[in-house]
PDB file of N, CA and C in Angstrom:
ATOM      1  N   UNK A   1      81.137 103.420  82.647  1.00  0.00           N
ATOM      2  CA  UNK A   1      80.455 104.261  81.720  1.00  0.00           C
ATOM      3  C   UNK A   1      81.412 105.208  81.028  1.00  0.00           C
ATOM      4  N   UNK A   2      80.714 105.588  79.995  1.00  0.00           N
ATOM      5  CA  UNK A   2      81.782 106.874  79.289  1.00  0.00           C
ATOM      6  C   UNK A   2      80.866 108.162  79.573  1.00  0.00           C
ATOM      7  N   UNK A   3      81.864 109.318  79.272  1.00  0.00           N
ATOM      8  CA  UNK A   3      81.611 110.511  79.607  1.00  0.00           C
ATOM      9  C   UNK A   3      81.080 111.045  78.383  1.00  0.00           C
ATOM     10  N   UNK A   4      80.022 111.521  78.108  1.00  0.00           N
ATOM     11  CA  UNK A   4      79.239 111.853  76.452  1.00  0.00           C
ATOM     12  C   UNK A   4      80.351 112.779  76.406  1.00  0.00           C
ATOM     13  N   UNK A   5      80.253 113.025  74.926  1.00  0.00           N
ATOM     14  CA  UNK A   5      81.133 114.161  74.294  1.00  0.00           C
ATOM     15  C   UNK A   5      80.151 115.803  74.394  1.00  0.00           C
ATOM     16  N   UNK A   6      78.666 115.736  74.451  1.00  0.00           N
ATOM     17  CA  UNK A   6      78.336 116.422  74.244  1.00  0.00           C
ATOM     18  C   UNK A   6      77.665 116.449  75.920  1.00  0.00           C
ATOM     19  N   UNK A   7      77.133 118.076  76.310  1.00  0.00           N
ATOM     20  CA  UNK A   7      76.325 117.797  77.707  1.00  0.00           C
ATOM     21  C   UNK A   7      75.114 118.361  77.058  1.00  0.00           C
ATOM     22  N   UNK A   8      74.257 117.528  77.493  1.00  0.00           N
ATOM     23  CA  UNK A   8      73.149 117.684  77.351  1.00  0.00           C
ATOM     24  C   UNK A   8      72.220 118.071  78.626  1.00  0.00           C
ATOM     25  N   UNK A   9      71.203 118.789  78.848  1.00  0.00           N
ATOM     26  CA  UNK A   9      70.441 119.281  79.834  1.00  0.00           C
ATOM     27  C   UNK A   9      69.171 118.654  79.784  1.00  0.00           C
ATOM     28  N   UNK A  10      68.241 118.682  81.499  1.00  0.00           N
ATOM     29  CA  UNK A  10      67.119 117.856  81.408  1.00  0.00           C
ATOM     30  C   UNK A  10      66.377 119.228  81.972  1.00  0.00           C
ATOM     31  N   UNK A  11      67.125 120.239  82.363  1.00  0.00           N
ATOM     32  CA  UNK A  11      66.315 121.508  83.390  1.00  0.00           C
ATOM     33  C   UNK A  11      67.238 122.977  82.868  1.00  0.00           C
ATOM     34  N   UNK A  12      66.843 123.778  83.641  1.00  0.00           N
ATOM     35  CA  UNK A  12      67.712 124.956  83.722  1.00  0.00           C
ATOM     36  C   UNK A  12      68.706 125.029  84.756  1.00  0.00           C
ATOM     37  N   UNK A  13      68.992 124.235  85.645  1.00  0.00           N
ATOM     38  CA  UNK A  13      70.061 123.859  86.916  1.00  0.00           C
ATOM     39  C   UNK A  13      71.438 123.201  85.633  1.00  0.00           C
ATOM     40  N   UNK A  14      70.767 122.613  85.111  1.00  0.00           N
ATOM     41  CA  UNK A  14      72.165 121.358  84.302  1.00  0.00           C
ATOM     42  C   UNK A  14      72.045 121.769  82.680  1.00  0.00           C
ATOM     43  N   UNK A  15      71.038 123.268  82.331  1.00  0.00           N
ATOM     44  CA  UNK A  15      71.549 123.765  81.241  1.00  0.00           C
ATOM     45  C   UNK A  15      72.441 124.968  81.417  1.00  0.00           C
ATOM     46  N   UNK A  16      72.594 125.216  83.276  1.00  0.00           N
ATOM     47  CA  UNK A  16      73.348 126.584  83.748  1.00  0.00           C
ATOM     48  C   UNK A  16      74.786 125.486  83.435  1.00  0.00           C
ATOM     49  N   UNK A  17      75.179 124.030  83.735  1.00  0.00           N
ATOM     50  CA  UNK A  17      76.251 123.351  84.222  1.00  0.00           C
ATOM     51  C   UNK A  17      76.532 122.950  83.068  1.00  0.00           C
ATOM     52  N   UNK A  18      76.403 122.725  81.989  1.00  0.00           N
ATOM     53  CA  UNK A  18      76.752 122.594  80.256  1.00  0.00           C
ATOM     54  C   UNK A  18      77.182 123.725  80.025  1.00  0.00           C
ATOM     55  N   UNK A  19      76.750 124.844  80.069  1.00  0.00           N
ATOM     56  CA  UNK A  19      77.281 126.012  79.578  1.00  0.00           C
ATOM     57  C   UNK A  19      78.860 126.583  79.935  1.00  0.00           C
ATOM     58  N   UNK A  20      78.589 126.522  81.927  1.00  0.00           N
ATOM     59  CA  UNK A  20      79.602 126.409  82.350  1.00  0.00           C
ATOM     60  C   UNK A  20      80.789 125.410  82.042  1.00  0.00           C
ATOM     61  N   UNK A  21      80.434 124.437  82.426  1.00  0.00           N
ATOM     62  CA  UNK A  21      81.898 123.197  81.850  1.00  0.00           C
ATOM     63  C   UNK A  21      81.564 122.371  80.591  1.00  0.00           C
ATOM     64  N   UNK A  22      80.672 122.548  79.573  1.00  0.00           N
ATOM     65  CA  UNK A  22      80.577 122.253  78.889  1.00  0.00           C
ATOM     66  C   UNK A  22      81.055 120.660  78.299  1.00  0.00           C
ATOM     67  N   UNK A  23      81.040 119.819  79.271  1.00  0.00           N
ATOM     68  CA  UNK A  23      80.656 118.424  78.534  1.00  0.00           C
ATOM     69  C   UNK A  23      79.819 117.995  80.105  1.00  0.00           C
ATOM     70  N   UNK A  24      79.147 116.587  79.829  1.00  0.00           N
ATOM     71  CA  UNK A  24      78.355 116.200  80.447  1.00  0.00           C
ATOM     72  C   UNK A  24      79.233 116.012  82.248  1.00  0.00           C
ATOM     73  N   UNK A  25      78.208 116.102  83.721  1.00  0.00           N
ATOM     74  CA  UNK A  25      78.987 115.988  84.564  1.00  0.00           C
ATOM     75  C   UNK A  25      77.861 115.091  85.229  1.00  0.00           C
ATOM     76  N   UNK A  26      77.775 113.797  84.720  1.00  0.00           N
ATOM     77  CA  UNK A  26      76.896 112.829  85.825  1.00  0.00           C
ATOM     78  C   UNK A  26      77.539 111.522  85.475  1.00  0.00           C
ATOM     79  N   UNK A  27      77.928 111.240  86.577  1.00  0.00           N
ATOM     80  CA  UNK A  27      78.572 109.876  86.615  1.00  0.00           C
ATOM     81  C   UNK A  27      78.446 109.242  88.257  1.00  0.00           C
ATOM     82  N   UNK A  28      78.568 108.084  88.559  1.00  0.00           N
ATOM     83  CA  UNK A  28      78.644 106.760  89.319  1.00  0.00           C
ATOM     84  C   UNK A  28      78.833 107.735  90.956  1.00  0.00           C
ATOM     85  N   UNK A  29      78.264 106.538  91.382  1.00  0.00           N
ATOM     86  CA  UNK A  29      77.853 106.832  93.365  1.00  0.00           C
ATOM     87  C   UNK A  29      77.858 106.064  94.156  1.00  0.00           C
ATOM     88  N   UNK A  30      78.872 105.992  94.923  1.00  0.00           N
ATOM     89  CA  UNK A  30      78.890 104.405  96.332  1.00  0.00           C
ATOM     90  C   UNK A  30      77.992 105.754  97.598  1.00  0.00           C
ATOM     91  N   UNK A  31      76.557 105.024  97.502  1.00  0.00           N
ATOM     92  CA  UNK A  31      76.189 105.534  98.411  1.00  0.00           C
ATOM     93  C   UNK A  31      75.949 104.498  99.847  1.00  0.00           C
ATOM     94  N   UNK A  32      76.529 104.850 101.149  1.00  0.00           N
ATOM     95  CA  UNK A  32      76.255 103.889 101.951  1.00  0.00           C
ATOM     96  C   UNK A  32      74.927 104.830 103.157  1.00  0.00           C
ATOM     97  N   UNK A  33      73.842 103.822 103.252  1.00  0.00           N
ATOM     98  CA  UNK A  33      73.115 104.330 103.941  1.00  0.00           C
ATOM     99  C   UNK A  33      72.990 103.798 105.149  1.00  0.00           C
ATOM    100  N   UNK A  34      72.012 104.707 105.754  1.00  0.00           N
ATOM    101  CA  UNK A  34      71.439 104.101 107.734  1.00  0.00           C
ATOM    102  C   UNK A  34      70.907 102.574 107.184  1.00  0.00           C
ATOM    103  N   UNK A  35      71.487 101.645 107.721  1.00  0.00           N
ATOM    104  CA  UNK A  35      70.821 100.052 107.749  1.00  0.00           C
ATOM    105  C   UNK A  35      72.171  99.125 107.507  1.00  0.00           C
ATOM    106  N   UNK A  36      73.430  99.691 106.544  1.00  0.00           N
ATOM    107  CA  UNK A  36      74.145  98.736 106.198  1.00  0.00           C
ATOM    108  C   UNK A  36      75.160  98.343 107.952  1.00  0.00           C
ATOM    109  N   UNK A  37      75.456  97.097 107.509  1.00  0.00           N
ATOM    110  CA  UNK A  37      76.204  96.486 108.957  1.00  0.00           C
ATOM    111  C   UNK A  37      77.566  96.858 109.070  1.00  0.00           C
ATOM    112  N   UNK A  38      78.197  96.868 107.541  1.00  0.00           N
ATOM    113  CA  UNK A  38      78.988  97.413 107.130  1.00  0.00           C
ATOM    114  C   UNK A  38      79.540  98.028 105.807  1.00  0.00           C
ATOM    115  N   UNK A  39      80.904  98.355 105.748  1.00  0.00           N
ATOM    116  CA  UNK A  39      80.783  99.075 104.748  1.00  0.00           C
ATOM    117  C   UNK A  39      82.655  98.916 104.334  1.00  0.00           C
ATOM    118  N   UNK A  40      83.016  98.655 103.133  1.00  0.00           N
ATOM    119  CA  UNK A  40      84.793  98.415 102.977  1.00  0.00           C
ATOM    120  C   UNK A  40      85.095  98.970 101.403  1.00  0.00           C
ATOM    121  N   UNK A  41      85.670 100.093 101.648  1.00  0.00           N
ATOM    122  CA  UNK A  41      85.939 100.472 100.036  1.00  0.00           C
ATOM    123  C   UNK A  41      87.529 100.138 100.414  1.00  0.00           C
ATOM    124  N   UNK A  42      88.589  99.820  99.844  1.00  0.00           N
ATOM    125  CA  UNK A  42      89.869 100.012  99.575  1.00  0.00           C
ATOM    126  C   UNK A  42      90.652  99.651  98.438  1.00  0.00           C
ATOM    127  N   UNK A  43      91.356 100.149  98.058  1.00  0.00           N
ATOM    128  CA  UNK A  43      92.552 100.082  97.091  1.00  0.00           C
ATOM    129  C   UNK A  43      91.586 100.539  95.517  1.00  0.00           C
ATOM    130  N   UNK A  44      90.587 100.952  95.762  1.00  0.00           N
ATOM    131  CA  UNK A  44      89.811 101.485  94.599  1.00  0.00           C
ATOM    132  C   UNK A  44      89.685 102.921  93.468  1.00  0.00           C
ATOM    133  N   UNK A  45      90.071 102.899  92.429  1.00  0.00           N
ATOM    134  CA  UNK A  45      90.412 103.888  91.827  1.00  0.00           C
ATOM    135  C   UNK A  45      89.005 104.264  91.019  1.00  0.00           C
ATOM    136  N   UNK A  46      88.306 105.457  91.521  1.00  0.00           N
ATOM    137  CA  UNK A  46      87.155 105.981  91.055  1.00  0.00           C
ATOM    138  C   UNK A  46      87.238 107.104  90.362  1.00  0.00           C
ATOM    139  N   UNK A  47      86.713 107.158  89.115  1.00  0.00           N
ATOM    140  CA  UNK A  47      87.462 108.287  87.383  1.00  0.00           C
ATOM    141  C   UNK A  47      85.604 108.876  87.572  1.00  0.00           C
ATOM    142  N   UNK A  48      85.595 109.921  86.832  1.00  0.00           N
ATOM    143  CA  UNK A  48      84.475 110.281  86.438  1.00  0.00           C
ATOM    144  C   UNK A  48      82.842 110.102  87.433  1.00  0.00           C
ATOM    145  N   UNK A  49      83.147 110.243  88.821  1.00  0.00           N
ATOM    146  CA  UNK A  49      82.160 109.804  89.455  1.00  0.00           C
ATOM    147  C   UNK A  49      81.533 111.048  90.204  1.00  0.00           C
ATOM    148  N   UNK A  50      80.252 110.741  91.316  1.00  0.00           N
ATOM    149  CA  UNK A  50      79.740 112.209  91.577  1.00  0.00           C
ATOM    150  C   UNK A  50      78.476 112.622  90.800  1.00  0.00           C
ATOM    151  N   UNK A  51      77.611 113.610  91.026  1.00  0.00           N
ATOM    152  CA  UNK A  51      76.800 114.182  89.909  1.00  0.00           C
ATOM    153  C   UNK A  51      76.310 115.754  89.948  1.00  0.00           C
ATOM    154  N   UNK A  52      77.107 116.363  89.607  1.00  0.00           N
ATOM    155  CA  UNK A  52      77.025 117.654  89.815  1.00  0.00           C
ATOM    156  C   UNK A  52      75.793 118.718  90.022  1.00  0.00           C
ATOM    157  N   UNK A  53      74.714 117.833  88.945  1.00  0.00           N
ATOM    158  CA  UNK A  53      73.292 118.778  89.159  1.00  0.00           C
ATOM    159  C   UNK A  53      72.324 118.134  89.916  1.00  0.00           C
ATOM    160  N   UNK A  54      72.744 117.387  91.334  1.00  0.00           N
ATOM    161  CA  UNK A  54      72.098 116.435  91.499  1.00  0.00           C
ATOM    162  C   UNK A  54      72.501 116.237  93.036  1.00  0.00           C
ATOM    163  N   UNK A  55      72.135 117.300  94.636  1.00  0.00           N
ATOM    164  CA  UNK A  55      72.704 116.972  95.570  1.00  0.00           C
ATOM    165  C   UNK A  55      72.545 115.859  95.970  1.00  0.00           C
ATOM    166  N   UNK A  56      73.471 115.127  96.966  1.00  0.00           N
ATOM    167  CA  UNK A  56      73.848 114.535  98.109  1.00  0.00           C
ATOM    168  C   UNK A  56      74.265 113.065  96.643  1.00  0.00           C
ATOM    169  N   UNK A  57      74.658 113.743  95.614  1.00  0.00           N
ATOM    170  CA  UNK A  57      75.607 112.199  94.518  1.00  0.00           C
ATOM    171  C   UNK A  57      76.678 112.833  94.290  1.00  0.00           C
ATOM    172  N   UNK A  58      77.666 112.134  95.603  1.00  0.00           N
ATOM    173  CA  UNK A  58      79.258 112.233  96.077  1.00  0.00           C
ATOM    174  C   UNK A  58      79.779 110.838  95.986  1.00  0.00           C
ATOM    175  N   UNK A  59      80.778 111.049  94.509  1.00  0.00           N
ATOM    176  CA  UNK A  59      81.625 109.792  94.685  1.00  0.00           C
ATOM    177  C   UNK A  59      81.895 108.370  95.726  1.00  0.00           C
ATOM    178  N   UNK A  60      81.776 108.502  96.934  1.00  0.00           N
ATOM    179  CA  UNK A  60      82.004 108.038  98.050  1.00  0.00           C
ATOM    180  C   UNK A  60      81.315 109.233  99.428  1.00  0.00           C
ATOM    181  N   UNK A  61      80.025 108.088  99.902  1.00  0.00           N
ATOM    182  CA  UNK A  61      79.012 109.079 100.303  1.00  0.00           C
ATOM    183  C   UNK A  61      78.667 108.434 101.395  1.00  0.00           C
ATOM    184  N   UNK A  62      78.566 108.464 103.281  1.00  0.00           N
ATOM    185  CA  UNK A  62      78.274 108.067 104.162  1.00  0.00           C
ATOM    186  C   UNK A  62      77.266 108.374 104.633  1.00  0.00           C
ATOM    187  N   UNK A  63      75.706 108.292 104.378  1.00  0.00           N
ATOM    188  CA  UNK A  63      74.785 109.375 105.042  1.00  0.00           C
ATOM    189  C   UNK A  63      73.902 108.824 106.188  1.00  0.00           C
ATOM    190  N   UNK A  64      74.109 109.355 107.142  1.00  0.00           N
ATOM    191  CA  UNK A  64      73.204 109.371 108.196  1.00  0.00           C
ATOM    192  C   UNK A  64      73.475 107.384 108.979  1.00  0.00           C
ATOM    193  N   UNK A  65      74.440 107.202 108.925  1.00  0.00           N
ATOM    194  CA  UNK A  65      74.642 105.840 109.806  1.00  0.00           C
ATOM    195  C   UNK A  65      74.669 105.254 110.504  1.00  0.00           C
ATOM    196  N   UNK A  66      74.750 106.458 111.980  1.00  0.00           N
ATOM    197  CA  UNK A  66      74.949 106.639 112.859  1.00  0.00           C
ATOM    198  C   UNK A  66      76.642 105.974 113.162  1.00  0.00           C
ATOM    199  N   UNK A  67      76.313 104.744 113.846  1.00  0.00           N
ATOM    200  CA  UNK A  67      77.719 104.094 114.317  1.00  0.00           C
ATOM    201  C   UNK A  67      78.461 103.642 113.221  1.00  0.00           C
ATOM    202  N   UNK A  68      79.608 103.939 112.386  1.00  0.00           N
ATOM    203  CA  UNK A  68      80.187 103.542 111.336  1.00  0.00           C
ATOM    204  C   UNK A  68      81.676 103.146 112.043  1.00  0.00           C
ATOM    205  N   UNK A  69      81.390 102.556 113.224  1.00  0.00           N
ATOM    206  CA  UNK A  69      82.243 101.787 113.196  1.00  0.00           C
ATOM    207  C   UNK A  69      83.469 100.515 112.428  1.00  0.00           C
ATOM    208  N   UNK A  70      82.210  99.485 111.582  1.00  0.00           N
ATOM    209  CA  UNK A  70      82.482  98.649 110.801  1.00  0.00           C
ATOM    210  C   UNK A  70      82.987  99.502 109.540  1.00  0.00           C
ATOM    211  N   UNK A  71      82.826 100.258 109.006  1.00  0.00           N
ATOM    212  CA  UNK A  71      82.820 101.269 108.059  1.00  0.00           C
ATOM    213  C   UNK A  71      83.957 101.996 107.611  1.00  0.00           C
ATOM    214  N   UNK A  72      84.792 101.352 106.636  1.00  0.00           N
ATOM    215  CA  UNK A  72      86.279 101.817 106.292  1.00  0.00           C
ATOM    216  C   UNK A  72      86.285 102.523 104.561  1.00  0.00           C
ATOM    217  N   UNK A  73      87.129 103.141 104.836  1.00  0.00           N
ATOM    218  CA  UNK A  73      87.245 103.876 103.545  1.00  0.00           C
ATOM    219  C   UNK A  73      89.289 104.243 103.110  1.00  0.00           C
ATOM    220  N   UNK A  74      89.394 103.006 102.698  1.00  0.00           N
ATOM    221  CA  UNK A  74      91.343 103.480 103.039  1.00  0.00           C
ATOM    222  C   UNK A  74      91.535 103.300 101.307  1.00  0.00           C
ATOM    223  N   UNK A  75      92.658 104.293 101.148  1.00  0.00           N
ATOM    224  CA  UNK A  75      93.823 104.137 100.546  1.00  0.00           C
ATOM    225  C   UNK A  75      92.874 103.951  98.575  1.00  0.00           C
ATOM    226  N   UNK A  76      91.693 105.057  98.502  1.00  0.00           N
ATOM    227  CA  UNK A  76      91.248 105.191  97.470  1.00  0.00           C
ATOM    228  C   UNK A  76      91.716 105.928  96.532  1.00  0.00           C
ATOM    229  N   UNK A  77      92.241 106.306  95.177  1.00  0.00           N
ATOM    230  CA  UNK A  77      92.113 107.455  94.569  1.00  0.00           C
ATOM    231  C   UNK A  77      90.700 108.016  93.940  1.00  0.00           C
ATOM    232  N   UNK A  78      90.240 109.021  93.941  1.00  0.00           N
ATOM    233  CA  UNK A  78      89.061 109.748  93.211  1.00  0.00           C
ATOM    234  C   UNK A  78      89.916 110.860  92.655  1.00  0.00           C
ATOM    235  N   UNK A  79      88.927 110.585  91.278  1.00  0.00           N
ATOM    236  CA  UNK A  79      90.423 111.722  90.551  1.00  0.00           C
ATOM    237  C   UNK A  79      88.928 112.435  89.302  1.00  0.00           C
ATOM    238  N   UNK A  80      88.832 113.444  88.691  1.00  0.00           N
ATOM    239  CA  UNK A  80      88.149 113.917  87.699  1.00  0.00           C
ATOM    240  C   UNK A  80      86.903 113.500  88.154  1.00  0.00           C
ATOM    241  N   UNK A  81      86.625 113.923  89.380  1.00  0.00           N
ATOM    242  CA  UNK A  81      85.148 114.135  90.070  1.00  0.00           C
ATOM    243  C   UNK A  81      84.423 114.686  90.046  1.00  0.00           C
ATOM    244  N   UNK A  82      82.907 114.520  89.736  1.00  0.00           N
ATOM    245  CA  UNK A  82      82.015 116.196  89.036  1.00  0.00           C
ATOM    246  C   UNK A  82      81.345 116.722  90.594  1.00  0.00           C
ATOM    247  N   UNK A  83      81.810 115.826  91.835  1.00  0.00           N
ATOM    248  CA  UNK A  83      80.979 116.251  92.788  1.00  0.00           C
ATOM    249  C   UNK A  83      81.621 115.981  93.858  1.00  0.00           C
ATOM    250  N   UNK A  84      82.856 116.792  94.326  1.00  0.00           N
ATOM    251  CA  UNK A  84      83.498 116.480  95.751  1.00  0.00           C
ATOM    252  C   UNK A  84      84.394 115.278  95.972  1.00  0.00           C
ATOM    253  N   UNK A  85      84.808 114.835  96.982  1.00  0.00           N
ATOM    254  CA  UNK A  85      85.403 113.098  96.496  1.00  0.00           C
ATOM    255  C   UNK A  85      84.658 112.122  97.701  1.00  0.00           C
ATOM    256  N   UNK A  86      85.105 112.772  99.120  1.00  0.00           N
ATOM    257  CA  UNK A  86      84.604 111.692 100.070  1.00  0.00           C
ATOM    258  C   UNK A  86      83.500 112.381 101.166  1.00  0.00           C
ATOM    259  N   UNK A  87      82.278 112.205 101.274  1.00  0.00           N
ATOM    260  CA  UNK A  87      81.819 112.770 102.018  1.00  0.00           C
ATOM    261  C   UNK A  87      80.961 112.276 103.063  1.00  0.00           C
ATOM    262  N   UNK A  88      80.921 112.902 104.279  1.00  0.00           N
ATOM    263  CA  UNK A  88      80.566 112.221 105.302  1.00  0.00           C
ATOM    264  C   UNK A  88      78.951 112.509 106.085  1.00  0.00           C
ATOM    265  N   UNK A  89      77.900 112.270 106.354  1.00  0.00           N
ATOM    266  CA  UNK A  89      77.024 113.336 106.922  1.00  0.00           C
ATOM    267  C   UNK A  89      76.486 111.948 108.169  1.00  0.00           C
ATOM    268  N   UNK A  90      76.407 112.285 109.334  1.00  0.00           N
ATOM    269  CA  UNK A  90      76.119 112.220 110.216  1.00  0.00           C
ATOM    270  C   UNK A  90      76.210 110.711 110.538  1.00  0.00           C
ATOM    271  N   UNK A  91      77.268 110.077 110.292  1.00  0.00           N
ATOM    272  CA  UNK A  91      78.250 108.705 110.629  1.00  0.00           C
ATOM    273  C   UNK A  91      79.507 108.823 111.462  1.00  0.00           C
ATOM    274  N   UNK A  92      79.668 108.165 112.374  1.00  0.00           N
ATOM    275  CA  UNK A  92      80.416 108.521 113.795  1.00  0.00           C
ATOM    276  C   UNK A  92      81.774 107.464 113.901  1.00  0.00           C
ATOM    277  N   UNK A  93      82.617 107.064 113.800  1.00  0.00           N
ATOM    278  CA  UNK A  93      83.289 106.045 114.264  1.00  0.00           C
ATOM    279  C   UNK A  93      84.384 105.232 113.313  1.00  0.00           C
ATOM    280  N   UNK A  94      83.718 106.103 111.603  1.00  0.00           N
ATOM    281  CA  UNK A  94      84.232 105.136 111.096  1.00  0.00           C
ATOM    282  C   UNK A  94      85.804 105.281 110.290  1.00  0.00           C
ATOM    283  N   UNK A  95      86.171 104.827 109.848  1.00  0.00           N
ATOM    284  CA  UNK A  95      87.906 104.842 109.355  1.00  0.00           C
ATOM    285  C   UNK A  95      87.961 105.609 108.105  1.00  0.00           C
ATOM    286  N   UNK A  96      88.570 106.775 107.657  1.00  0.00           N
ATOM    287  CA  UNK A  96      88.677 107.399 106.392  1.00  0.00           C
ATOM    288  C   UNK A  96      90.210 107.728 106.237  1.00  0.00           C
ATOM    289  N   UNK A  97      90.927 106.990 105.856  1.00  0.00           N
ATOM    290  CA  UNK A  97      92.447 107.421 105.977  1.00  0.00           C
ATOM    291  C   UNK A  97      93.252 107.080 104.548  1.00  0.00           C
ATOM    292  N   UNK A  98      94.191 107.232 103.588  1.00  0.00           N
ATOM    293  CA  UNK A  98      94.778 107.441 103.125  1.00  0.00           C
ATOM    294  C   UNK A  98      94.498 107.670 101.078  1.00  0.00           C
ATOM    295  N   UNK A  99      93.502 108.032 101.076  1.00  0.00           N
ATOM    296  CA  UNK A  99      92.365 108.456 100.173  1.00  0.00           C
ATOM    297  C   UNK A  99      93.044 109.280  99.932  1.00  0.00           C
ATOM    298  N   UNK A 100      93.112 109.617  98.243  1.00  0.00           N
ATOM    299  CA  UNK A 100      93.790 111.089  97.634  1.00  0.00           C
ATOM    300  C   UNK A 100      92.609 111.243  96.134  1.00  0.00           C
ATOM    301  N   UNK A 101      92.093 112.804  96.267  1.00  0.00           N
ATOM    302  CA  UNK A 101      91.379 113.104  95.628  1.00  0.00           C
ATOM    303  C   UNK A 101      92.169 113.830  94.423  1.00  0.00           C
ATOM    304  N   UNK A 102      91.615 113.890  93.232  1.00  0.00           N
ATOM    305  CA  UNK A 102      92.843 115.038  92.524  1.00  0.00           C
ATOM    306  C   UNK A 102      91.280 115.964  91.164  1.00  0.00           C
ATOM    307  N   UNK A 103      91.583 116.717  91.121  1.00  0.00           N
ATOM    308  CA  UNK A 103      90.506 117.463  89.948  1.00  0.00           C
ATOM    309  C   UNK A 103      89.200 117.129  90.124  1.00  0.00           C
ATOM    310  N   UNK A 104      88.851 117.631  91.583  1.00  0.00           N
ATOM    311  CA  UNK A 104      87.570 117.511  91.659  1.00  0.00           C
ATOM    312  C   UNK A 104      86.803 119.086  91.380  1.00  0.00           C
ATOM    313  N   UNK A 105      85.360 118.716  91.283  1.00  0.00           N
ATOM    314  CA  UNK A 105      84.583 120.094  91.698  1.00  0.00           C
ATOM    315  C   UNK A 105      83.565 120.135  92.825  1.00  0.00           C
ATOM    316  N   UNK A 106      83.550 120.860  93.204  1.00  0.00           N
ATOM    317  CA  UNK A 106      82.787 120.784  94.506  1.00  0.00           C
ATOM    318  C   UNK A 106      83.599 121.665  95.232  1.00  0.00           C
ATOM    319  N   UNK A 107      83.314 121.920  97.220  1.00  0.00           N
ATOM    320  CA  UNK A 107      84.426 121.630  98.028  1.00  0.00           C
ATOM    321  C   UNK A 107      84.999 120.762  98.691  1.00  0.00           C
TER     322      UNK A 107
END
């Protein structure tokens, strides 16, 4: 996708986030949820992803998986992220190693 030139708002949450950074901040989401068997991101370069007015849409997003054993996440860049880069919530086991984030927002 491309990044509009202009940001446009649907509420007062994402007409506070136009004002502030002033071009649009919603873009693309690998969300992995409770059910998958597994899960393999690597060597993947993710631009413009995340969604800033919009919790739990994190570029690269693990939620609630429990055993993420099978579940690897190596050697990604996330770079000009509107929402954090890699995030984890309540997945146990699984591999997150040589991933470099650069100009994200979030923490």
């Amino acid at each position: 996708g491309v990044v509009e030139d202009e940001c446009y708002s649907i509420d007062n949450n994402t007409a506070k986030l136009c004002e502030r950074f002033d071009r649009a901040l919603f873009g693309g989401q690998i969300k992995v949820l409770k059910g998958f068997k597994s899960a393999r991101v690597f060597n993947v370069e993710l631009y413009h992803m995340g969604q800033q007015a919009f919790t739990g849409s994190y570029p690269l997003h693990c939620h609630m998986c429990d055993n993420g054993k099978d579940m690897k996440l190596k050697d990604n860049s996330i770079w000009d992220s509107f929402s954090r880069c890699v995030t984890i919530h309540g997945t146990d086991l699984m591999t997150v190693s040589g991933n470099v984030c650069y100009l994200h927002l979030g923490h």
